[in-house]
N, C-alpha and C. Protein backbone atom coordinates (compact mmCIF):
# COMPACT_ATOMS: atom_id res chain seq x y z
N UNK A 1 130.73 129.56 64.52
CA UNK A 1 131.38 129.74 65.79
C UNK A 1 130.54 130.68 66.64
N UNK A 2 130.38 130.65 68.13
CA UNK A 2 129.66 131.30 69.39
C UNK A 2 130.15 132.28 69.29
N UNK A 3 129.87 133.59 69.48
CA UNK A 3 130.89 134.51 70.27
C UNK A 3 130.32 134.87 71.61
N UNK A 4 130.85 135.53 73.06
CA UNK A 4 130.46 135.19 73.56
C UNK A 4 128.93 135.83 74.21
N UNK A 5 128.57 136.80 73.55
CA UNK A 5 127.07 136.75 73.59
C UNK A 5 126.25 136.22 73.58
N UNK A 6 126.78 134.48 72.40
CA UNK A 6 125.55 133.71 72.04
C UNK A 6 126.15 132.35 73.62
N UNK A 7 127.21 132.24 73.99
CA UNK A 7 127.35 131.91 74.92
C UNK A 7 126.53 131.74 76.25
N UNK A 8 126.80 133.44 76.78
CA UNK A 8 126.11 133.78 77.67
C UNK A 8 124.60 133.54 77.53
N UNK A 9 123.90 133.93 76.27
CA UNK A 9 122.60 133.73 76.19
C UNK A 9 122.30 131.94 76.59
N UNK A 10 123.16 130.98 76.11
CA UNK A 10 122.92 129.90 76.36
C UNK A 10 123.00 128.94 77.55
N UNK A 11 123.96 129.56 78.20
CA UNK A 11 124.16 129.50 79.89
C UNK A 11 122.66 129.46 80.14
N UNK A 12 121.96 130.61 80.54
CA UNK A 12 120.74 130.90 80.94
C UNK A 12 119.79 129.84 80.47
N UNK A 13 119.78 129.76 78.91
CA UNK A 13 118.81 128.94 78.02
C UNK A 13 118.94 127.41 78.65
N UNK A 14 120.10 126.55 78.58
CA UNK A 14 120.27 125.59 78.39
C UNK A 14 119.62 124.98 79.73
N UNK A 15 119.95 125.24 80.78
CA UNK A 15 119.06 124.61 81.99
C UNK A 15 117.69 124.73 81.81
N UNK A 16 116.94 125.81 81.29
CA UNK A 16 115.50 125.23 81.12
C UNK A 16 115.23 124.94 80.08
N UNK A 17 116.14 124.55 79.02
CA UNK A 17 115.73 123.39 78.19
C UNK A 17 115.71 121.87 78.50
N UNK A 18 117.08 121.54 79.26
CA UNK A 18 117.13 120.68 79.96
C UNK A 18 115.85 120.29 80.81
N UNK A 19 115.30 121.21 81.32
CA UNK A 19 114.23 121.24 82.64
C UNK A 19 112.55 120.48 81.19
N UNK A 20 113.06 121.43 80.35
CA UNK A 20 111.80 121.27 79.76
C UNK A 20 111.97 119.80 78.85
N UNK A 21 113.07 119.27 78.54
CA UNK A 21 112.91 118.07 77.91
C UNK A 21 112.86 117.22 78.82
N UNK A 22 113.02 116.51 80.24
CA UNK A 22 112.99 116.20 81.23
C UNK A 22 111.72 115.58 81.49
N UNK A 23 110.59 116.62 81.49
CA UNK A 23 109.42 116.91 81.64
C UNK A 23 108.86 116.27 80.29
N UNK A 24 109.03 116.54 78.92
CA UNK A 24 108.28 115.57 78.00
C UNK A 24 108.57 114.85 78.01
N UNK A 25 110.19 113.63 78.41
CA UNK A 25 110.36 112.71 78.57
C UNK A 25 109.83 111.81 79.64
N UNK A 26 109.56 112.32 80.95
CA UNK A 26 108.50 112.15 81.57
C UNK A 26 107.20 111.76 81.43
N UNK A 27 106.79 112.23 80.16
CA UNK A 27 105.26 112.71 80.04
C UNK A 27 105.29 111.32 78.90
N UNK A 28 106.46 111.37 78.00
CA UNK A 28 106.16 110.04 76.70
C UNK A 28 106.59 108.80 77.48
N UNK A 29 107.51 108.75 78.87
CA UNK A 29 107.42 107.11 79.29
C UNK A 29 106.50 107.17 79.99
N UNK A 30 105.34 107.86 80.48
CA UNK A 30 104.11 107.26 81.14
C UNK A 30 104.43 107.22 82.69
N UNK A 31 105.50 108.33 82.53
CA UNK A 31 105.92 108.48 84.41
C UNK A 31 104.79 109.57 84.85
N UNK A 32 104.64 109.13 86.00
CA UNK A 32 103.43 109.97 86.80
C UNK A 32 104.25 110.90 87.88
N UNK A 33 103.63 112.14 87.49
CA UNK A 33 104.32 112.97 88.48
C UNK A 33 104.34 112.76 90.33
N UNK A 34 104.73 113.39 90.73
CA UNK A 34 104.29 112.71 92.27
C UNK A 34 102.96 113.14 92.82
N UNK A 35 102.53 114.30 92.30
CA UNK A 35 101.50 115.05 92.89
C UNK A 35 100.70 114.12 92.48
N UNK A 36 100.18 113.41 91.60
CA UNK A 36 99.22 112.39 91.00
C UNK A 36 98.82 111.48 91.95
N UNK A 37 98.00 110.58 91.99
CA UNK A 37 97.36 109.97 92.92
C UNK A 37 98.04 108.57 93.20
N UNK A 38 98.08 108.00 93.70
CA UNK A 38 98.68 106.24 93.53
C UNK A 38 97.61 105.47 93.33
N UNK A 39 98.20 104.80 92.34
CA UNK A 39 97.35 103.16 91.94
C UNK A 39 96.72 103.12 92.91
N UNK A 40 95.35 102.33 93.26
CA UNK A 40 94.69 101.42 94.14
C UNK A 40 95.55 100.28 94.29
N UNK A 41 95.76 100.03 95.78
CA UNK A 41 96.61 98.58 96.01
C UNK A 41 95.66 97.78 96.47
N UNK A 42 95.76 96.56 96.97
CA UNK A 42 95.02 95.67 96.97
C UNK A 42 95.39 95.31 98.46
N UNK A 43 94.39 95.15 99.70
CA UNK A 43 94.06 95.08 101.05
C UNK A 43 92.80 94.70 101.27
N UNK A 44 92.71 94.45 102.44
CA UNK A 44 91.50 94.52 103.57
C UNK A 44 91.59 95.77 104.16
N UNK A 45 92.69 96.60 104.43
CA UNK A 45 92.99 97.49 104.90
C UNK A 45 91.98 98.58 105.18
N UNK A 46 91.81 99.12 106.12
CA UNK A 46 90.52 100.48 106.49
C UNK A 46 90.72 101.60 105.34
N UNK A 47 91.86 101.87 104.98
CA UNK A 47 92.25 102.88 104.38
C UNK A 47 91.42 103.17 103.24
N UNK A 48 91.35 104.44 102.90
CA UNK A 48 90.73 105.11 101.59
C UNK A 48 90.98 104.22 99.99
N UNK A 49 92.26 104.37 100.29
CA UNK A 49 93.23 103.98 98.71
C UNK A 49 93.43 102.57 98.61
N UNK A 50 92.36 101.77 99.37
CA UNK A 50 92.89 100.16 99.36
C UNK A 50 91.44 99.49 99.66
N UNK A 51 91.49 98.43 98.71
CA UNK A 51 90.40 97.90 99.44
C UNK A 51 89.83 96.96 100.26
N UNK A 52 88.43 97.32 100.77
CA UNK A 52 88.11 96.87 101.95
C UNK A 52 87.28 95.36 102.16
N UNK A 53 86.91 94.64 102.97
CA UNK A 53 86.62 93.65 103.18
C UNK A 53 84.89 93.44 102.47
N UNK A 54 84.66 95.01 102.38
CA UNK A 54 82.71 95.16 101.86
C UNK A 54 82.90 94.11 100.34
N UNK A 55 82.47 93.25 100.33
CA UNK A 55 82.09 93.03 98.87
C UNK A 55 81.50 93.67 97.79
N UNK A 56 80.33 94.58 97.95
CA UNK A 56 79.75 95.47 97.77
C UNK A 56 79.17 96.58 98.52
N UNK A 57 78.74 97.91 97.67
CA UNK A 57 78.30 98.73 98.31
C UNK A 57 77.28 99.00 98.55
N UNK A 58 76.01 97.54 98.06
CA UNK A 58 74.75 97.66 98.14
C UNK A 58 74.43 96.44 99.31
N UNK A 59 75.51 96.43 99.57
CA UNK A 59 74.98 95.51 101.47
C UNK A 59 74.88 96.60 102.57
N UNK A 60 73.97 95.98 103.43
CA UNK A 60 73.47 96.61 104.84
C UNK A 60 74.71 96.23 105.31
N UNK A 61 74.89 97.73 106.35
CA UNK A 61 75.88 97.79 107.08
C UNK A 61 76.17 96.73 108.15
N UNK A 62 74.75 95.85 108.47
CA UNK A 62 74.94 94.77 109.27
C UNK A 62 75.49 93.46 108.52
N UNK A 63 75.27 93.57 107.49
CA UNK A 63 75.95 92.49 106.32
C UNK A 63 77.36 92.79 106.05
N UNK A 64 77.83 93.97 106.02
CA UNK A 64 79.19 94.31 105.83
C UNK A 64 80.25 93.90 106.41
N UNK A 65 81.48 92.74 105.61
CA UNK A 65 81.71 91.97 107.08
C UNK A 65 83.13 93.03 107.31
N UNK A 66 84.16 93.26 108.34
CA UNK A 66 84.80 94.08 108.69
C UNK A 66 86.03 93.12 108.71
N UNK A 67 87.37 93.85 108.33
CA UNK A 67 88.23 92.76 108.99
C UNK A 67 88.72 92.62 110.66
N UNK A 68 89.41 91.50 110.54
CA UNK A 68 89.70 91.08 112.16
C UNK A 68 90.85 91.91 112.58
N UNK A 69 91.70 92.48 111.61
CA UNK A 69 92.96 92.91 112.43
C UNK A 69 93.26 94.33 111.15
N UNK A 70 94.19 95.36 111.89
CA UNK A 70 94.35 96.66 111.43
C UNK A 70 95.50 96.32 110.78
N UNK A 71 96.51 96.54 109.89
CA UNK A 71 97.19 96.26 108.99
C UNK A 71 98.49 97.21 110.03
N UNK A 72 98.38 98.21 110.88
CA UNK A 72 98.94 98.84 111.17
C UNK A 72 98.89 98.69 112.53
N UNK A 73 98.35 97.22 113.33
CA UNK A 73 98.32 97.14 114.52
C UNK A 73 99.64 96.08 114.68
N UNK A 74 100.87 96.52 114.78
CA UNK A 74 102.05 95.47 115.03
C UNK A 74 101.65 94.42 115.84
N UNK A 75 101.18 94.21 117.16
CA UNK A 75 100.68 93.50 117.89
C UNK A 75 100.34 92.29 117.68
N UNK A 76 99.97 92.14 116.59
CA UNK A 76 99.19 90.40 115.97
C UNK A 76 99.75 89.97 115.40
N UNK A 77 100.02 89.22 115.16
CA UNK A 77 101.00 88.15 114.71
C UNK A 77 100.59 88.12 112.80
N UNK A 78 101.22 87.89 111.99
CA UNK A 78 100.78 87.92 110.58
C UNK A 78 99.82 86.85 110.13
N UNK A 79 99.18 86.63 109.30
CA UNK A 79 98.46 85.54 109.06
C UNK A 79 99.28 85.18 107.97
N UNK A 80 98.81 83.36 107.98
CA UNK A 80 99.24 82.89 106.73
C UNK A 80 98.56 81.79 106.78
N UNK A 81 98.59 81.10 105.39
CA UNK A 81 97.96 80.25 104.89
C UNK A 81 98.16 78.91 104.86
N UNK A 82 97.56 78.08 105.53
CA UNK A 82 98.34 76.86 105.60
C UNK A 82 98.11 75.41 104.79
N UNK A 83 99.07 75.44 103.71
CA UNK A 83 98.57 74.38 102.38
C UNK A 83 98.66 72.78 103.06
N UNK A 84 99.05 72.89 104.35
CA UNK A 84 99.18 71.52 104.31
C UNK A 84 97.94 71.41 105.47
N UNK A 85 97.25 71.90 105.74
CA UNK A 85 96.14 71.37 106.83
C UNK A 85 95.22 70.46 106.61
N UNK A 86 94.58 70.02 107.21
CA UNK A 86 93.33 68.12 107.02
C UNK A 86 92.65 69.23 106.24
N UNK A 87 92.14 68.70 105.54
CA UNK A 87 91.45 68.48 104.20
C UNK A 87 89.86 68.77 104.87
N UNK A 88 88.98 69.21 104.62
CA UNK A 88 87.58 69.53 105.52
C UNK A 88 87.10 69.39 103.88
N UNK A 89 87.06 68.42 103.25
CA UNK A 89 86.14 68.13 101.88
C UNK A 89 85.26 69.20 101.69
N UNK A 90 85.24 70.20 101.55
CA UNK A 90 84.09 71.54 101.76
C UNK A 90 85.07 71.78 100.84
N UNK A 91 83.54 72.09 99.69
CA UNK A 91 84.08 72.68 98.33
C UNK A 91 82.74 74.43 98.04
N UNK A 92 83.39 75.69 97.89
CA UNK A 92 82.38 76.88 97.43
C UNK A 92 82.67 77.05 95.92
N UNK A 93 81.13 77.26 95.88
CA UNK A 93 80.71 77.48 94.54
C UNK A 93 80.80 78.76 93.73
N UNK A 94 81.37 79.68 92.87
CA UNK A 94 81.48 80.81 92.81
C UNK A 94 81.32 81.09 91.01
N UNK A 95 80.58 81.67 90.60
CA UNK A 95 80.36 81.81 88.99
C UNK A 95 80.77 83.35 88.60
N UNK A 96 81.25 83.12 87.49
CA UNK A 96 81.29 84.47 86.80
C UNK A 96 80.92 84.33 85.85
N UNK A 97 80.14 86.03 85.92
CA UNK A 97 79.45 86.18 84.83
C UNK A 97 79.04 87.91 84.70
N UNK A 98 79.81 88.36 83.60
CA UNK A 98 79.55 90.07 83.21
C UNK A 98 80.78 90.94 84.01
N UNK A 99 81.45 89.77 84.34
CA UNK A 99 83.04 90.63 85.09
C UNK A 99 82.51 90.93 86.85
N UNK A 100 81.90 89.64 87.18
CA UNK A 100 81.28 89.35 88.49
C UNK A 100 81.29 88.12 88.99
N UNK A 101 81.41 88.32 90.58
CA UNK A 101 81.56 86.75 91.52
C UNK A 101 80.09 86.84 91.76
N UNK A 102 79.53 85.65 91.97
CA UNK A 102 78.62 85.51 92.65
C UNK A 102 78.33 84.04 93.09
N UNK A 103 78.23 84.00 94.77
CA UNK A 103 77.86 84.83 95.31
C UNK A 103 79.25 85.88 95.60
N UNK A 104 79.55 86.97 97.03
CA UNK A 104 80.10 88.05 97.10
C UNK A 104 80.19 87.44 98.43
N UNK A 105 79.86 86.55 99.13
CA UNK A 105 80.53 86.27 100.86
C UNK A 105 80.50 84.54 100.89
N UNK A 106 81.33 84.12 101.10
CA UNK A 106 81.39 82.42 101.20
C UNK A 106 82.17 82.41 102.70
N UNK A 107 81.53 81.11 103.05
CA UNK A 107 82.09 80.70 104.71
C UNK A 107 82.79 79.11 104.52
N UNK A 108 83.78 79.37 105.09
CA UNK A 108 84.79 78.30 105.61
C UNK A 108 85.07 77.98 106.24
N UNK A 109 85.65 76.62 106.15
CA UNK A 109 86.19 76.10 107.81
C UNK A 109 87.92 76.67 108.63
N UNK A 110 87.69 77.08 109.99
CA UNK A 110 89.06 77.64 110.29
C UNK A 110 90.50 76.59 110.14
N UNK A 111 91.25 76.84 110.13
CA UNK A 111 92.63 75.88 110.23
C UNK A 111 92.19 74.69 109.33
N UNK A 112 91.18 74.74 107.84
CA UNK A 112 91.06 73.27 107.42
C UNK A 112 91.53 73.84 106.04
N UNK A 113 92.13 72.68 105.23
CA UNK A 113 91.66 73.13 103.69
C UNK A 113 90.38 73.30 103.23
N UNK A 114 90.04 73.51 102.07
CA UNK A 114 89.02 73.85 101.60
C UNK A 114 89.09 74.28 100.33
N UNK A 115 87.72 74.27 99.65
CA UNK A 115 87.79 73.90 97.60
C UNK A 115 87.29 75.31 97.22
N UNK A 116 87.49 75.56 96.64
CA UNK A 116 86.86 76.59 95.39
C UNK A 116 86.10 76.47 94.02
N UNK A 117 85.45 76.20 93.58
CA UNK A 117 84.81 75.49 92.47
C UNK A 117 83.98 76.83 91.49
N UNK A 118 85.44 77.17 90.23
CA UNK A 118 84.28 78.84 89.81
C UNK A 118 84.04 78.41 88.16
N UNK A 119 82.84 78.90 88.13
CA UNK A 119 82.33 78.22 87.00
C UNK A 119 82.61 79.63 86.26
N UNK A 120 83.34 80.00 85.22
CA UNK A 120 83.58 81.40 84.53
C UNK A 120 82.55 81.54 83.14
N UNK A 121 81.78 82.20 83.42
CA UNK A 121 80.80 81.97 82.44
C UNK A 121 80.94 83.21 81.19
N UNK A 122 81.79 84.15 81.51
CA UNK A 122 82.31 85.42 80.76
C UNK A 122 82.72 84.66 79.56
N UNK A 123 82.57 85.93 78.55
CA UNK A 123 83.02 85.28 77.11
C UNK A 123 84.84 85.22 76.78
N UNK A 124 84.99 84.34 75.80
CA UNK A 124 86.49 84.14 75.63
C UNK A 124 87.07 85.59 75.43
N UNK A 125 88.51 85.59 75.59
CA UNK A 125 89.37 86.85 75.98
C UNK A 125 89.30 87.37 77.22
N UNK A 126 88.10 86.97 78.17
CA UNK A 126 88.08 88.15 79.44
C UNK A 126 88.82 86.87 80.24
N UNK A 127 90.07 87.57 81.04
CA UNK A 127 90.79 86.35 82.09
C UNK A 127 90.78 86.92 83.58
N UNK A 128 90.40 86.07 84.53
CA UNK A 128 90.67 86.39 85.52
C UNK A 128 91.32 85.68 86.32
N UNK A 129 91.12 86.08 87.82
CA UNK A 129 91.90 84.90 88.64
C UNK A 129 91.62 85.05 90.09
N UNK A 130 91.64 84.61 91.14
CA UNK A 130 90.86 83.96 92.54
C UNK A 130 92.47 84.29 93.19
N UNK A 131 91.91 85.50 94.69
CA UNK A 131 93.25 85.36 95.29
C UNK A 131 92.47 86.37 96.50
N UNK A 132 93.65 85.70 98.21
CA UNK A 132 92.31 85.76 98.76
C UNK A 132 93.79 86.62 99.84
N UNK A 133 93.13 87.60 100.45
CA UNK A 133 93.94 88.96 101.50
C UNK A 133 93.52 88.93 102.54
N UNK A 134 94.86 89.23 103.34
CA UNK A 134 94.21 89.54 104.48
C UNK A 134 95.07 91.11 104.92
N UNK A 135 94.55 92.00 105.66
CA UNK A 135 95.25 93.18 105.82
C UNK A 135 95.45 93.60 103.88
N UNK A 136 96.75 94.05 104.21
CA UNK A 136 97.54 94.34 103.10
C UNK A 136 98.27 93.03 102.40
N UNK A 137 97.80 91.91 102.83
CA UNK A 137 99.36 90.96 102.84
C UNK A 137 98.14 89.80 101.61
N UNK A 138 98.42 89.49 100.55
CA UNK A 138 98.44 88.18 99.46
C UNK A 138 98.42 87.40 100.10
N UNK A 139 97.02 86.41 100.96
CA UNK A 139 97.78 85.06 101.02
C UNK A 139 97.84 84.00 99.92
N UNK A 140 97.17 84.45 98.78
CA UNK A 140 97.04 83.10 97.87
C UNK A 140 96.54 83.60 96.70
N UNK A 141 97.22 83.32 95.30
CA UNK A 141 96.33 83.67 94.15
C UNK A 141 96.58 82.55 93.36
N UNK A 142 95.75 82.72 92.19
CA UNK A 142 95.99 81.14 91.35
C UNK A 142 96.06 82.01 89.97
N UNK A 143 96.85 81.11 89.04
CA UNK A 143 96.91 81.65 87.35
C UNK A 143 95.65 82.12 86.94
N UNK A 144 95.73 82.83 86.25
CA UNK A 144 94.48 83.67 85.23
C UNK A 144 93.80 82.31 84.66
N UNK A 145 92.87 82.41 84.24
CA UNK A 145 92.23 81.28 83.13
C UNK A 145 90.98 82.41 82.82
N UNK A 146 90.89 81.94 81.78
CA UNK A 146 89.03 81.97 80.97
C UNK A 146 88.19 81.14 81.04
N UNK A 147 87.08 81.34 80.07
CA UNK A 147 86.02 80.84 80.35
C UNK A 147 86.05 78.84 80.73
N UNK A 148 84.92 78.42 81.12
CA UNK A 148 85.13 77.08 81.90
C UNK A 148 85.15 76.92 83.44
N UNK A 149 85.08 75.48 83.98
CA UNK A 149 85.20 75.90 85.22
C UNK A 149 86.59 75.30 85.74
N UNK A 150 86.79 75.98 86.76
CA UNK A 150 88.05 75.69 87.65
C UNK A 150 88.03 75.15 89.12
N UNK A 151 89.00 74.37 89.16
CA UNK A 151 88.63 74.31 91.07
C UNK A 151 90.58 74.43 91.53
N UNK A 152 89.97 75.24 92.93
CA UNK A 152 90.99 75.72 93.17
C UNK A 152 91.29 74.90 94.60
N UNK A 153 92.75 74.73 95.87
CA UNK A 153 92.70 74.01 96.80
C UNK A 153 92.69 75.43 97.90
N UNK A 154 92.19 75.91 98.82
CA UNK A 154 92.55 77.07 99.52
C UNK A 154 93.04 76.27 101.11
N UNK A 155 94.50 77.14 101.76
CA UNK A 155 94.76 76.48 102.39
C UNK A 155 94.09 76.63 103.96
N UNK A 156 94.36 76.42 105.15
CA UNK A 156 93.78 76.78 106.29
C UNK A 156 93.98 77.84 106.21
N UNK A 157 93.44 78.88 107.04
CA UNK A 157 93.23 80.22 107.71
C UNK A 157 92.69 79.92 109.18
N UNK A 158 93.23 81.16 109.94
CA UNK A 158 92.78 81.06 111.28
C UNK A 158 91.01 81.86 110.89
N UNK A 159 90.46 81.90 112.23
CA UNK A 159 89.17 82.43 111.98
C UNK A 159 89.09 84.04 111.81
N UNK A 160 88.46 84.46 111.10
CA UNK A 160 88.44 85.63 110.68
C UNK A 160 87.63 86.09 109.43
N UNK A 161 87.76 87.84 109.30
CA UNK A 161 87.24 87.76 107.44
C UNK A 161 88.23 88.35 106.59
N UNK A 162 88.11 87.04 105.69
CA UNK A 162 89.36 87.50 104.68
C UNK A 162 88.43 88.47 103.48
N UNK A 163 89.61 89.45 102.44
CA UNK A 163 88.81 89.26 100.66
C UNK A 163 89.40 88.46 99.89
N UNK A 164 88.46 88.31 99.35
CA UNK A 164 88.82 87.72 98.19
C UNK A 164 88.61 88.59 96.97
N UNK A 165 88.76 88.44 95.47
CA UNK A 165 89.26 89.15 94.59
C UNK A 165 89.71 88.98 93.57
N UNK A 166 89.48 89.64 92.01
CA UNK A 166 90.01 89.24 90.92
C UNK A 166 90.73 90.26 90.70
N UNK A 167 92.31 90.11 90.53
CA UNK A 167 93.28 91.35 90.81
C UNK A 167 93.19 92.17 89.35
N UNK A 168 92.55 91.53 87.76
CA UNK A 168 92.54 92.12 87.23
C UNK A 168 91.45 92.99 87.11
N UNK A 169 89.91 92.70 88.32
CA UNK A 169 89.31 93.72 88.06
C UNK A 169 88.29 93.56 89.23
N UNK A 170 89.60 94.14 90.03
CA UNK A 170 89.36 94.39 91.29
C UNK A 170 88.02 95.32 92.23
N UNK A 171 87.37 96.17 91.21
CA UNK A 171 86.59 97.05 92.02
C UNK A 171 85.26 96.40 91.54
N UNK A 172 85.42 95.13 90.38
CA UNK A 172 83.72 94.34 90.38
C UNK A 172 83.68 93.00 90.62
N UNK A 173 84.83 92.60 90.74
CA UNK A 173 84.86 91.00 91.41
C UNK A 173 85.48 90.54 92.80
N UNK A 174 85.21 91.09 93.60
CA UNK A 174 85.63 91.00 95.10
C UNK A 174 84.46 90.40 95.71
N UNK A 175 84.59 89.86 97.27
CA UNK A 175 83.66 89.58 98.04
C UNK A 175 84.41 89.04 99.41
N UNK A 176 83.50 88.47 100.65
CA UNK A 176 84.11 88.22 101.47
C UNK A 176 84.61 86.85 101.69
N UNK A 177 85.44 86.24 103.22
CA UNK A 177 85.34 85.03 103.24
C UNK A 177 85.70 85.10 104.64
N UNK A 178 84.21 84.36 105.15
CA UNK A 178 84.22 84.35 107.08
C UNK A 178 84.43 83.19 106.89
N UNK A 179 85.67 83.27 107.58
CA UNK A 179 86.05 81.35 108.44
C UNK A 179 86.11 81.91 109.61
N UNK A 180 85.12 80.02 109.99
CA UNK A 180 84.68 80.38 111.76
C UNK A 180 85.09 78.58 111.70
């Protein structure tokens, strides 16, 4: 039985035990405090924490293509993708190989469909997948697959530069896509 000394002592105690199991429970589900940084999201977006339309960081700044619209300019109307547009038989060629696109900028036709054709040359277990942004906004991704090749249908886009991108490994398989 308490008496009430051991009481009082526990008043005091019990909130920062509370405080302190809180905190390892925190720490064993893999919750991130707030001060911590946020994930990288996936954009065209200018911003620091998102990425940008550069395919790489070893292109000339005159090669660097920029996007067409600010993610934060209300003004423009949203883009989207249009699966049902005429067909412009234009198929790009895109290989992987070492957890890489290449090439890193492909050109398309505006308001047409258009092919994707990626030859995945990475060894079995590594999966990726083809999905193409504009701003902040997904217009299109396709299922993961492995090695082999794939062809994908991409729908119209107005003219502009989109990214493109492998969402599972996003900071070495990106590149651009100017439709004019």
């Amino acid at each position: 039985m308490l008496n009430r000394r051991h009481v009082g002592g526990l008043r005091h105690t019990l909130p920062t035990m509370m405080v302190g199991a809180a905190l390892i429970a925190g720490a064993c589900s893999g919750a991130v405090p707030a001060s911590a940084p946020a994930a990288p999201t996936v954009s065209v977006a200018v911003a620091s924490t998102v990425p940008s339309a550069s395919p790489t960081a070893a292109l000339t700044p005159a090669a660097t293509p920029t996007p067409t619209s600010s993610p934060t300019d209300s003004a423009e109307p949203a883009v989207t993708m249009d699966m049902t547009a005429k067909d412009s038989e234009i198929t790009r060629n895109l290989v992987v190989k070492n957890v890489d696109y290449t090439p890193t900028e492909l050109d398309a036709p505006a308001n047409k469909t258009w092919h994707v054709a990626i030859d995945n040359q990475d060894t079995a277990g590594t999966l990726h997948n083809f999905s193409v942004w504009s701003g902040p906004k997904r217009l299109y991704i396709t299922d993961s697959w492995g090695p082999g090749k794939q062809a994908f249908d991409i729908g119209g886009l107005p003219a502009g530069t989109y990214l493109f991108l492998c969402t599972f490994h996003q900071s070495a398989m990106r590149g651009a896509i100017n439709v004019k």
